[in-house]
N, C-alpha and C. Protein backbone atom coordinates (compact mmCIF):
# COMPACT_ATOMS: atom_id res chain seq x y z
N UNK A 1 -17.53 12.19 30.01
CA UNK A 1 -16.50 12.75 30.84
C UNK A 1 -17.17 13.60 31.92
N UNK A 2 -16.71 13.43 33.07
CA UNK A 2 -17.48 14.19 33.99
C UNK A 2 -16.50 15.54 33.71
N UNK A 3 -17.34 16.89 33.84
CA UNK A 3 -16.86 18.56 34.11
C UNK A 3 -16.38 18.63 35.18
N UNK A 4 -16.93 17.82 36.36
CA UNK A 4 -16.47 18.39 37.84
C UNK A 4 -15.11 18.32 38.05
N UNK A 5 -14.14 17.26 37.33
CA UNK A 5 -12.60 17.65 37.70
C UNK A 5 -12.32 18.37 37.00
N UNK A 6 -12.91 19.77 36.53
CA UNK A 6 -12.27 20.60 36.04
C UNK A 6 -12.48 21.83 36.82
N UNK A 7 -13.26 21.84 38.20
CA UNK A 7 -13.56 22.70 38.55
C UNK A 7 -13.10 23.60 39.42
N UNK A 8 -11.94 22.69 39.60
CA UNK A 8 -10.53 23.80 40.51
C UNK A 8 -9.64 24.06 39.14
N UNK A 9 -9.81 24.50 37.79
CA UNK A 9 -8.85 24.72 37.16
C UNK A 9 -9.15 26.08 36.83
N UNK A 10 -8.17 26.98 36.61
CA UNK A 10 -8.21 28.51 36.41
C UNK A 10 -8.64 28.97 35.54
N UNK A 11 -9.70 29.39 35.53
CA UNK A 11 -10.74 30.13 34.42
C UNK A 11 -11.29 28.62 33.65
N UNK A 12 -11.35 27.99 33.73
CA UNK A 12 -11.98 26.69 33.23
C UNK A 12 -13.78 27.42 32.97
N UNK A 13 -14.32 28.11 33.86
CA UNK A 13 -15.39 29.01 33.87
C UNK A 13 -15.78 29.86 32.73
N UNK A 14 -14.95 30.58 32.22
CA UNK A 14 -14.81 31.21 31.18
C UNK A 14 -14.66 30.66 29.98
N UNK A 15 -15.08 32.21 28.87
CA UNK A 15 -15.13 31.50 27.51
C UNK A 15 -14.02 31.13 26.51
N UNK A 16 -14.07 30.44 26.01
CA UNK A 16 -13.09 30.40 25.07
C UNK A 16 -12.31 31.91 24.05
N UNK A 17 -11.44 31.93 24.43
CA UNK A 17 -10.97 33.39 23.72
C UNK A 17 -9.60 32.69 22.61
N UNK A 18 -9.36 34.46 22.15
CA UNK A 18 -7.91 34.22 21.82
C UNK A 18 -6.54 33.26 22.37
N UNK A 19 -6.64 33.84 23.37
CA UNK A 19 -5.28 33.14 23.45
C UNK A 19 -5.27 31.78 24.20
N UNK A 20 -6.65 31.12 24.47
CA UNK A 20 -6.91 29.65 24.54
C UNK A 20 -6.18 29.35 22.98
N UNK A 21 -6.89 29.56 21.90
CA UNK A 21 -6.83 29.70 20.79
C UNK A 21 -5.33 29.65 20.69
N UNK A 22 -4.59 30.69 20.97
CA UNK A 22 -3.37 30.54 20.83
C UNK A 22 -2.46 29.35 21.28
N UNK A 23 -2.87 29.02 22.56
CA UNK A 23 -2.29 28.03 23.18
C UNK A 23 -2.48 26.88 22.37
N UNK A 24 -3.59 26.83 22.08
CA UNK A 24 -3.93 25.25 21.04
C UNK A 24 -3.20 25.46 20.06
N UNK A 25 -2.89 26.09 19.48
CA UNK A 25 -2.23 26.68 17.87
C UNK A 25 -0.69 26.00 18.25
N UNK A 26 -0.31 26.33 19.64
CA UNK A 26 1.02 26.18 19.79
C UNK A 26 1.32 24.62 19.68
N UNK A 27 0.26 24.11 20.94
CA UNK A 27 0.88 22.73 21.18
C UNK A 27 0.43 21.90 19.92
N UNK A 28 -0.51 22.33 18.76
CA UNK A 28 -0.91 21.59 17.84
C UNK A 28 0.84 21.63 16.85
N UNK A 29 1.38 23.11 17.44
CA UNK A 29 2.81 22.78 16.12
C UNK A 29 4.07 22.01 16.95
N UNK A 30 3.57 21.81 17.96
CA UNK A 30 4.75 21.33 18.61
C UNK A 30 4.50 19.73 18.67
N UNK A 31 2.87 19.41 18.63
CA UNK A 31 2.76 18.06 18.03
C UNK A 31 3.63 17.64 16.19
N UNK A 32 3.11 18.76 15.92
CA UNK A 32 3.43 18.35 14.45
C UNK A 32 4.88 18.13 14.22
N UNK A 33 5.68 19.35 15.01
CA UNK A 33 7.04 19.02 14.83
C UNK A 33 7.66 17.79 15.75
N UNK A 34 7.14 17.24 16.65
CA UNK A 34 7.89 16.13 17.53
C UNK A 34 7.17 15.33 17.27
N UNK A 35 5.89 14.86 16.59
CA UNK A 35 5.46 13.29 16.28
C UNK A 35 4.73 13.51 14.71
N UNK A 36 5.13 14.63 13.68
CA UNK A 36 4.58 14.32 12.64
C UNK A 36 3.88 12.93 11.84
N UNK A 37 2.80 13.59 11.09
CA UNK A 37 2.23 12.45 10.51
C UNK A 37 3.30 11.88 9.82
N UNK A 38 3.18 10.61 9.22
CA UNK A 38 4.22 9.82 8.31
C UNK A 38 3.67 10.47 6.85
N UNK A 39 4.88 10.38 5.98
CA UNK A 39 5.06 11.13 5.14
C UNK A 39 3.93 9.96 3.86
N UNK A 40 2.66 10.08 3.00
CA UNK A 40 1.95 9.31 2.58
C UNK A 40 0.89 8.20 3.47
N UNK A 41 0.84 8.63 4.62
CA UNK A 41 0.63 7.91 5.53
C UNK A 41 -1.16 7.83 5.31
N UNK A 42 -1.57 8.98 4.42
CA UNK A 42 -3.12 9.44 4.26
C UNK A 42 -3.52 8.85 3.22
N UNK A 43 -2.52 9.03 2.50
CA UNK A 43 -2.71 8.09 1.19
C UNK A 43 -2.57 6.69 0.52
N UNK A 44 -1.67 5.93 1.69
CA UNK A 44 -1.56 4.52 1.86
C UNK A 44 -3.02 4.20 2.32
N UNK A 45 -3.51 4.99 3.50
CA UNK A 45 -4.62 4.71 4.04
C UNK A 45 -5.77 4.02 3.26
N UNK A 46 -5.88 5.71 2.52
CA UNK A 46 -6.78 5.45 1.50
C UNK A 46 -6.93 4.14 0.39
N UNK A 47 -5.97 4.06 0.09
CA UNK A 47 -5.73 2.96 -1.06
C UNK A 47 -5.48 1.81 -0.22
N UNK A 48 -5.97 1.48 1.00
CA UNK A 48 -5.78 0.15 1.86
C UNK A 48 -7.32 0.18 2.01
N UNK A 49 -8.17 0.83 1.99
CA UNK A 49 -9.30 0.83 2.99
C UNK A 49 -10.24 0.72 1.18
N UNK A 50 -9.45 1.42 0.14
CA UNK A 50 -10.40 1.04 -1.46
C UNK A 50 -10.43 -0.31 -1.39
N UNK A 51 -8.69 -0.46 -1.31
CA UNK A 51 -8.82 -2.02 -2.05
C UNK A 51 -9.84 -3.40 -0.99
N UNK A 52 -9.60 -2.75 0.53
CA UNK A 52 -11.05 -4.06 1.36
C UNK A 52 -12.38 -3.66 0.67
N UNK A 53 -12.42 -2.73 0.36
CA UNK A 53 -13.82 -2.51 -0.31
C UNK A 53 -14.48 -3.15 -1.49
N UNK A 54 -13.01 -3.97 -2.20
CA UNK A 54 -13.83 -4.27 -3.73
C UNK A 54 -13.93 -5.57 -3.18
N UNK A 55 -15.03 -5.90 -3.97
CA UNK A 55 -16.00 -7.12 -3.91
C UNK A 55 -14.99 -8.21 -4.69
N UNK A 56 -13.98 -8.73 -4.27
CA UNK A 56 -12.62 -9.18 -4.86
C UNK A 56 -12.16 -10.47 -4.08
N UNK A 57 -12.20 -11.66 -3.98
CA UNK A 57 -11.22 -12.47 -3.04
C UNK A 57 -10.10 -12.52 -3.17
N UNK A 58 -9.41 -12.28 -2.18
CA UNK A 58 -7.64 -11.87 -1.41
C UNK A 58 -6.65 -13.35 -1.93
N UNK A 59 -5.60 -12.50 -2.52
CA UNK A 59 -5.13 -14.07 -2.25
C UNK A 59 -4.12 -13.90 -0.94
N UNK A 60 -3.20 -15.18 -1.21
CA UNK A 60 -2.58 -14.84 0.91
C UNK A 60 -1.30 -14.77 -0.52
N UNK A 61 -0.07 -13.92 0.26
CA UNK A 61 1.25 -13.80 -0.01
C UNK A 61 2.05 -14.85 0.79
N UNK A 62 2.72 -15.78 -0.19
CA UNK A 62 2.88 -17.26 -0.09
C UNK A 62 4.51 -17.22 0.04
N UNK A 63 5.30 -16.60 -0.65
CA UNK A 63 6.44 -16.77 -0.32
C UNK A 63 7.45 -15.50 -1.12
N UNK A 64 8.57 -15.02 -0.34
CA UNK A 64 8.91 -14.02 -0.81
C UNK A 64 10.67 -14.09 -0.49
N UNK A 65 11.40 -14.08 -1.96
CA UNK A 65 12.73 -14.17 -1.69
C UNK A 65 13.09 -13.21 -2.24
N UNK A 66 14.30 -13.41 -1.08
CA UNK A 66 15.53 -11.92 -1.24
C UNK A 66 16.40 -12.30 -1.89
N UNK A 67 17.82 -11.08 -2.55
CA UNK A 67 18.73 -11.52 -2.78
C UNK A 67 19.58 -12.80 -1.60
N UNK A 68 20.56 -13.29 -2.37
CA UNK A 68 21.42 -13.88 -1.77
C UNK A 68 22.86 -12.77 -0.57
N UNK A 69 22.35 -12.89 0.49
CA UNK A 69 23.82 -12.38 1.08
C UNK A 69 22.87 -10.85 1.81
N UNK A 70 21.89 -10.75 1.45
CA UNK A 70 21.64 -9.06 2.04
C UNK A 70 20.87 -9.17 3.12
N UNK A 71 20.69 -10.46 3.96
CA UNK A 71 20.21 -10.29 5.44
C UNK A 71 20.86 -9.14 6.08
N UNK A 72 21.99 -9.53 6.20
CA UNK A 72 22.90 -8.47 7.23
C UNK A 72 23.30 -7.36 6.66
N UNK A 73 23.48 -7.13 5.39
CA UNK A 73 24.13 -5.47 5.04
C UNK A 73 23.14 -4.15 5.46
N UNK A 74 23.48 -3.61 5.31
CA UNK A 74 22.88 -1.86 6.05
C UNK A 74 22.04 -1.55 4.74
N UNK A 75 22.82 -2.03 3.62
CA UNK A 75 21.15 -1.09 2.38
C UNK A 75 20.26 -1.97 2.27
N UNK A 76 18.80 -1.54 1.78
CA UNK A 76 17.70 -1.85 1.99
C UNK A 76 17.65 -2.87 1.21
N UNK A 77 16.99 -4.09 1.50
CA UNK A 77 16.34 -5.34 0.78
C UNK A 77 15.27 -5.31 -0.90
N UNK A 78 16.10 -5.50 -1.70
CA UNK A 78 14.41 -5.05 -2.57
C UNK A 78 14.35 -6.52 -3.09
N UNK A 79 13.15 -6.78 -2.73
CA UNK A 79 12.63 -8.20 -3.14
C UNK A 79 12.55 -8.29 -4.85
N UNK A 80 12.60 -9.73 -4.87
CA UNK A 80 13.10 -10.06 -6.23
C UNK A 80 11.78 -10.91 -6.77
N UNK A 81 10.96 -11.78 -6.32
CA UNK A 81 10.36 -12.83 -5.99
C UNK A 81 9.30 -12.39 -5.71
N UNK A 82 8.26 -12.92 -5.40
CA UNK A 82 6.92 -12.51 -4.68
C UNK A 82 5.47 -14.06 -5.41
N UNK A 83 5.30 -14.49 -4.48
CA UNK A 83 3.99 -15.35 -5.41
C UNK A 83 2.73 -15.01 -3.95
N UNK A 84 2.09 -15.51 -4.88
CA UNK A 84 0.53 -15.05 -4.13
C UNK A 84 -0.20 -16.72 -4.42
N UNK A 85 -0.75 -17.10 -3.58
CA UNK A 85 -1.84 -17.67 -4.06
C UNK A 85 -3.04 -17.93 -3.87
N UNK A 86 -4.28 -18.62 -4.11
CA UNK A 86 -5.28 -18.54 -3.70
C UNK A 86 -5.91 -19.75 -4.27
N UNK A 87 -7.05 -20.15 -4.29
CA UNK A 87 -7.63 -21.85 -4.17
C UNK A 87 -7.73 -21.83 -5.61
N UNK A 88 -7.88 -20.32 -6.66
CA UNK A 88 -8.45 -20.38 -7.90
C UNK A 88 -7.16 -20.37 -8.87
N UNK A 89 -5.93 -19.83 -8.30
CA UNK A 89 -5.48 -19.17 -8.89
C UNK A 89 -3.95 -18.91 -8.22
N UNK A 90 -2.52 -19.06 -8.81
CA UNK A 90 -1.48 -18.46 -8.38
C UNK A 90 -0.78 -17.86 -8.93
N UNK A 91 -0.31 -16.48 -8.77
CA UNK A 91 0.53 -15.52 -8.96
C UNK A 91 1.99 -15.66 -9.04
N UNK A 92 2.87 -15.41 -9.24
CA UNK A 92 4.41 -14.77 -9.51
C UNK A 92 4.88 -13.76 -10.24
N UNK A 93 5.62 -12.90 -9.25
CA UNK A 93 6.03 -11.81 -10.00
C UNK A 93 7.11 -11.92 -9.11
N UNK A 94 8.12 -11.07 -10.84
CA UNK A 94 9.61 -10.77 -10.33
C UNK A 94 9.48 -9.23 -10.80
N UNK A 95 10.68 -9.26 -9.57
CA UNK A 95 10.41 -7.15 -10.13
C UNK A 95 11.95 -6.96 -10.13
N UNK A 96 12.74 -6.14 -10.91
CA UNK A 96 13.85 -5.98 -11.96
C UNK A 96 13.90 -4.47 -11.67
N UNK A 97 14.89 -3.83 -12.18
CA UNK A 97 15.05 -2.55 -11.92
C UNK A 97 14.61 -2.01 -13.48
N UNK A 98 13.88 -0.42 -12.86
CA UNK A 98 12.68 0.05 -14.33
C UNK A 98 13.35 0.72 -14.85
N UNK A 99 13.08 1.53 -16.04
CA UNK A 99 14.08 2.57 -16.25
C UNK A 99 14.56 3.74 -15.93
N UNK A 100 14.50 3.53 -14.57
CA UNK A 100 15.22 4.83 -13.55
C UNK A 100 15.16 4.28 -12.67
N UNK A 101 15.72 4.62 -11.41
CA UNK A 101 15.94 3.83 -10.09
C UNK A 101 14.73 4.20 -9.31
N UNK A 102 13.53 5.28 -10.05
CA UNK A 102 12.60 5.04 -8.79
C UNK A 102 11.39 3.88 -9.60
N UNK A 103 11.86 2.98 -10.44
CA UNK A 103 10.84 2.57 -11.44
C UNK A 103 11.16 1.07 -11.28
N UNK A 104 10.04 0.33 -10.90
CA UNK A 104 10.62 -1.11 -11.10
C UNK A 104 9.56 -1.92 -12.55
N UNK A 105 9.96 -2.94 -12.97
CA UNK A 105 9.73 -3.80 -13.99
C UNK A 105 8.96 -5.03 -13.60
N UNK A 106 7.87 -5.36 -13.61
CA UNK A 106 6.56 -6.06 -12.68
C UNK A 106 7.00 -7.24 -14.08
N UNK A 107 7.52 -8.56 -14.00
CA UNK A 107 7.03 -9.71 -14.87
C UNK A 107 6.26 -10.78 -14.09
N UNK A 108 5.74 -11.09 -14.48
CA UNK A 108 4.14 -12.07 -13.52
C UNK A 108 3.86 -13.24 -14.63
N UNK A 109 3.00 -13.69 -13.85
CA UNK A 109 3.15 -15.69 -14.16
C UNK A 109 1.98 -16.29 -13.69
N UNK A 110 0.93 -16.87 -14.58
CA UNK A 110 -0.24 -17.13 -13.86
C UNK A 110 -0.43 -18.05 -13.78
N UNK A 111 -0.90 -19.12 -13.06
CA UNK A 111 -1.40 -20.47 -13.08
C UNK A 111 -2.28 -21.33 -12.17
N UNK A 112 -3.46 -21.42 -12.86
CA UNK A 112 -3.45 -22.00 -14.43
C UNK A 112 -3.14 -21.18 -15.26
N UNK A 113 -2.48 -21.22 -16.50
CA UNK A 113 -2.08 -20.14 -17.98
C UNK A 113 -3.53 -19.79 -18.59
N UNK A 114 -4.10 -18.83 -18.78
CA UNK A 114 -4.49 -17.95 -18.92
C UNK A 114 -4.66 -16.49 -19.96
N UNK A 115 -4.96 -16.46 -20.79
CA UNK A 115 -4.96 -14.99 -20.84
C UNK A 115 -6.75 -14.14 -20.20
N UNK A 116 -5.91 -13.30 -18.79
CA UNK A 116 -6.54 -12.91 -17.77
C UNK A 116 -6.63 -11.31 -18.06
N UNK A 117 -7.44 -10.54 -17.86
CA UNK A 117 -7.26 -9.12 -17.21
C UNK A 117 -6.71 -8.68 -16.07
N UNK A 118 -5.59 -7.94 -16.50
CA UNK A 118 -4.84 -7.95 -15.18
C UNK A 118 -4.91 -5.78 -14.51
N UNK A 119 -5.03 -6.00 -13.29
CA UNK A 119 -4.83 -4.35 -13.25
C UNK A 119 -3.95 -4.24 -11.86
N UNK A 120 -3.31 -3.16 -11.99
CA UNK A 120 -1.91 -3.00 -11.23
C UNK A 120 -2.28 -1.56 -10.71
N UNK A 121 -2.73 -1.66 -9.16
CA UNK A 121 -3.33 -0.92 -8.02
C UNK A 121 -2.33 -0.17 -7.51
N UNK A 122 -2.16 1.24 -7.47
CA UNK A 122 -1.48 2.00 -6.41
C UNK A 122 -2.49 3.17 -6.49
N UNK A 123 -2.25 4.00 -4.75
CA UNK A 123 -2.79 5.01 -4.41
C UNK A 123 -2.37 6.52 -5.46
N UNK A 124 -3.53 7.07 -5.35
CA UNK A 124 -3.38 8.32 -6.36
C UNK A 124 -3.23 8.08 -7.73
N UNK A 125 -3.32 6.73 -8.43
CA UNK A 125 -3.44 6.92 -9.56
C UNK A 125 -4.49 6.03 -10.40
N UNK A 126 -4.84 5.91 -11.23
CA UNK A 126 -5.46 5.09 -12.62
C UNK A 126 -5.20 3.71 -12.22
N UNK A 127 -5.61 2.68 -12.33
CA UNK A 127 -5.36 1.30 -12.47
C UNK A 127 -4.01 1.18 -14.06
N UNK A 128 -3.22 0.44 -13.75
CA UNK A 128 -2.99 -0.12 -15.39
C UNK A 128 -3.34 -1.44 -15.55
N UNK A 129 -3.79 -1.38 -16.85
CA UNK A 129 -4.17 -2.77 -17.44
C UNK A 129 -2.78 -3.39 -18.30
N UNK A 130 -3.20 -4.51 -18.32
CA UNK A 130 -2.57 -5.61 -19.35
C UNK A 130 -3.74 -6.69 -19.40
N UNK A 131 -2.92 -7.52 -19.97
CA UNK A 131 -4.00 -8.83 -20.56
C UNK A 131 -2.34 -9.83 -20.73
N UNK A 132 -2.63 -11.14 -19.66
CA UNK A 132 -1.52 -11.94 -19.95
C UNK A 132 -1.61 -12.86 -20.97
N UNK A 133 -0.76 -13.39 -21.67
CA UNK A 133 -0.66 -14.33 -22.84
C UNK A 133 -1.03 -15.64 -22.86
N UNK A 134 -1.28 -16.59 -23.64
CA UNK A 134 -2.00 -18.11 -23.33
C UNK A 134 -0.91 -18.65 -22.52
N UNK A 135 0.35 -18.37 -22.03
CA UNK A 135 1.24 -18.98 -21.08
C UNK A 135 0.54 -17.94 -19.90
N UNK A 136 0.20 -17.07 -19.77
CA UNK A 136 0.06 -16.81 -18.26
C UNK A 136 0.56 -15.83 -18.27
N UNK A 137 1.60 -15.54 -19.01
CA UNK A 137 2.58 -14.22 -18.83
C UNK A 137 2.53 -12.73 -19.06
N UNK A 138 3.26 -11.84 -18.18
CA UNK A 138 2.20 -10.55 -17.81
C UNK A 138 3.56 -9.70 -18.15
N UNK A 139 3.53 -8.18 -18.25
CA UNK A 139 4.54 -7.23 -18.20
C UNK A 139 4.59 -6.26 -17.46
N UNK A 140 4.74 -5.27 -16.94
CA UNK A 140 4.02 -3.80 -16.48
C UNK A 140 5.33 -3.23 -16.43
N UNK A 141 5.80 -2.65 -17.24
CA UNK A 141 7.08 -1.66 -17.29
C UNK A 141 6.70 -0.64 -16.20
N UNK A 142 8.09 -0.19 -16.09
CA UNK A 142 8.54 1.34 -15.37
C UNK A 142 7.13 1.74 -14.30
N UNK A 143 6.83 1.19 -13.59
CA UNK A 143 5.90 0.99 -12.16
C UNK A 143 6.63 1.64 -11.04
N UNK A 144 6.16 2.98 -10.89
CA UNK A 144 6.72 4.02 -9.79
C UNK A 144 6.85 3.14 -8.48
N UNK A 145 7.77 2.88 -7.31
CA UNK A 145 8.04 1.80 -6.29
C UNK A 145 7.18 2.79 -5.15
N UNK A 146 6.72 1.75 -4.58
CA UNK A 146 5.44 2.30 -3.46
C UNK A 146 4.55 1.06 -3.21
N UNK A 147 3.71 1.21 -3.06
CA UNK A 147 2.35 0.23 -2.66
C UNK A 147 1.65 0.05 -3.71
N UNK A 148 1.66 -1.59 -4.09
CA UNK A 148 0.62 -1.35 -5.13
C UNK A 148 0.15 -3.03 -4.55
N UNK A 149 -0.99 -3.38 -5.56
CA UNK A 149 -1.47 -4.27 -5.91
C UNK A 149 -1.97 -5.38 -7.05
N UNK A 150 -2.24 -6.24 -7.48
CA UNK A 150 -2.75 -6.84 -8.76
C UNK A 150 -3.95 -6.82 -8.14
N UNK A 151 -5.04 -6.87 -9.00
CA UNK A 151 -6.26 -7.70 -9.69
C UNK A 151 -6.79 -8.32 -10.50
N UNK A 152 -7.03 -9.55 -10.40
CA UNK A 152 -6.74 -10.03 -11.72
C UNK A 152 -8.32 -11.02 -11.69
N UNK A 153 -8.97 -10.44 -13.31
CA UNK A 153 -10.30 -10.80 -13.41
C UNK A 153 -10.59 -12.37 -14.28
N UNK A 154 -10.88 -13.12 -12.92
CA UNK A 154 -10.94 -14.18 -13.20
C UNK A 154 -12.40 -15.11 -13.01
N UNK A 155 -13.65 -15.03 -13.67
CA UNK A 155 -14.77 -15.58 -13.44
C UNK A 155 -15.40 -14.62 -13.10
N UNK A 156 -16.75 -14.63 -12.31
CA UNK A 156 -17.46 -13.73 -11.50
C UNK A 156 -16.84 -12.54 -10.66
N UNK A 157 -15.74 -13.54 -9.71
CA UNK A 157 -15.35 -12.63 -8.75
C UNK A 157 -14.19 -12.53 -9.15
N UNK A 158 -13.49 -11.50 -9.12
CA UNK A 158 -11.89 -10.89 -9.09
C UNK A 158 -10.97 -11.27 -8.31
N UNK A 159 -10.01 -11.79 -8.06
CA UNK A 159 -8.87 -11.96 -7.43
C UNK A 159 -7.86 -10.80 -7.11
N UNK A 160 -7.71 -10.50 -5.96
CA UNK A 160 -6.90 -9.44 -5.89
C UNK A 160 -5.66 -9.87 -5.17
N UNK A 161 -4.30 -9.21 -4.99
CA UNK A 161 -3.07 -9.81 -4.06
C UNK A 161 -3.13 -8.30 -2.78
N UNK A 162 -2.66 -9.23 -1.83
CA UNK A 162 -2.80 -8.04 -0.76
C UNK A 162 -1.55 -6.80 -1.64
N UNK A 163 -1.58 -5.55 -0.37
CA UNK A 163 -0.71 -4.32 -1.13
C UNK A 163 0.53 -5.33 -0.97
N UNK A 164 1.72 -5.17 -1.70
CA UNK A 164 3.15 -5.40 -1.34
C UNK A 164 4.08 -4.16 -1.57
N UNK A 165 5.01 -3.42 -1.30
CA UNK A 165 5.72 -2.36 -1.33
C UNK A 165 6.84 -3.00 -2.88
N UNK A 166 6.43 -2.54 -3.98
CA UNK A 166 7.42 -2.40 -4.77
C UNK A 166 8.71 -1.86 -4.92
């Protein structure tokens, strides 16, 4: 950046004091109050930028159905459906309401059938495990709704599903 267009500005010469200080203090709250950060916005981050990190191949998110009839209504869509797949391996999960309304019910479907290591990714917490059954079939009760992910350990390399919003 060149200094010289700053050199008709008033006291631009001088040192940094207080009430520079002050001034920044101000417009930093007047940023905060008219374009605040998004609320988890640090912590989605985080848990987007872990999960490119693991040494894992992605599967692609293949198809995803809604209820019947809730294109057009005003309350929010919560997907019912979800499959993933990938060249090794395909996913399905249905998600059900958990036992409270901020909790959903993860049932999953693997194929080929399988009994796989499965772990169920969201930011700020522990992985959970399961292990699906010689059909393929998976559980994960009462799963706080947010961002999460599967991984599911299959051979050498791991299979992971991109985040989806539970």
């Amino acid at each position: 950046m060149d200094m010289t267009e700053f050199d008709d500005v008033p006291g631009a010469d001088q040192a940094f004091d207080a009430s520079d200080a002050a001034l920044l203090a101000r417009v930093a709250a007047l940023d905060e109050r008219l374009d605040p950060v998004p609320d988890g916005l640090t912590e989605r981050s985080l848990f987007a930028m872990t999960l490119a990190g693991l040494e894992a191949e992605v599967m692609e998110l293949q198809v995803v159905e809604a209820p019947v009839g809730s294109v057009r209504s005003d309350a929010p869509v919560e997907t019912r459906t979800i499959t993933f797949t990938h060249e090794r391996l395909t996913v399905m999960i249905a998600l059900s309401a958990g036992g409270d309304r901020d909790t959903v019910r993860v049932d999953g479907w693997l194929a080929p059938a399988a009994p796989l290591a499965i772990e169920l990714r969201r930011p700020d917490e522990d992985p959970r495990t399961t292990t699906s059954d010689e059909d393929g079939r998976f559980v994960i009760d009462d799963v706080p709704r947010g961002p999460a992910s599967l991984l599911i350990r299959q051979g050498e390399t791991p299979v992971t599903t991109p985040v989806v919003e539970l």
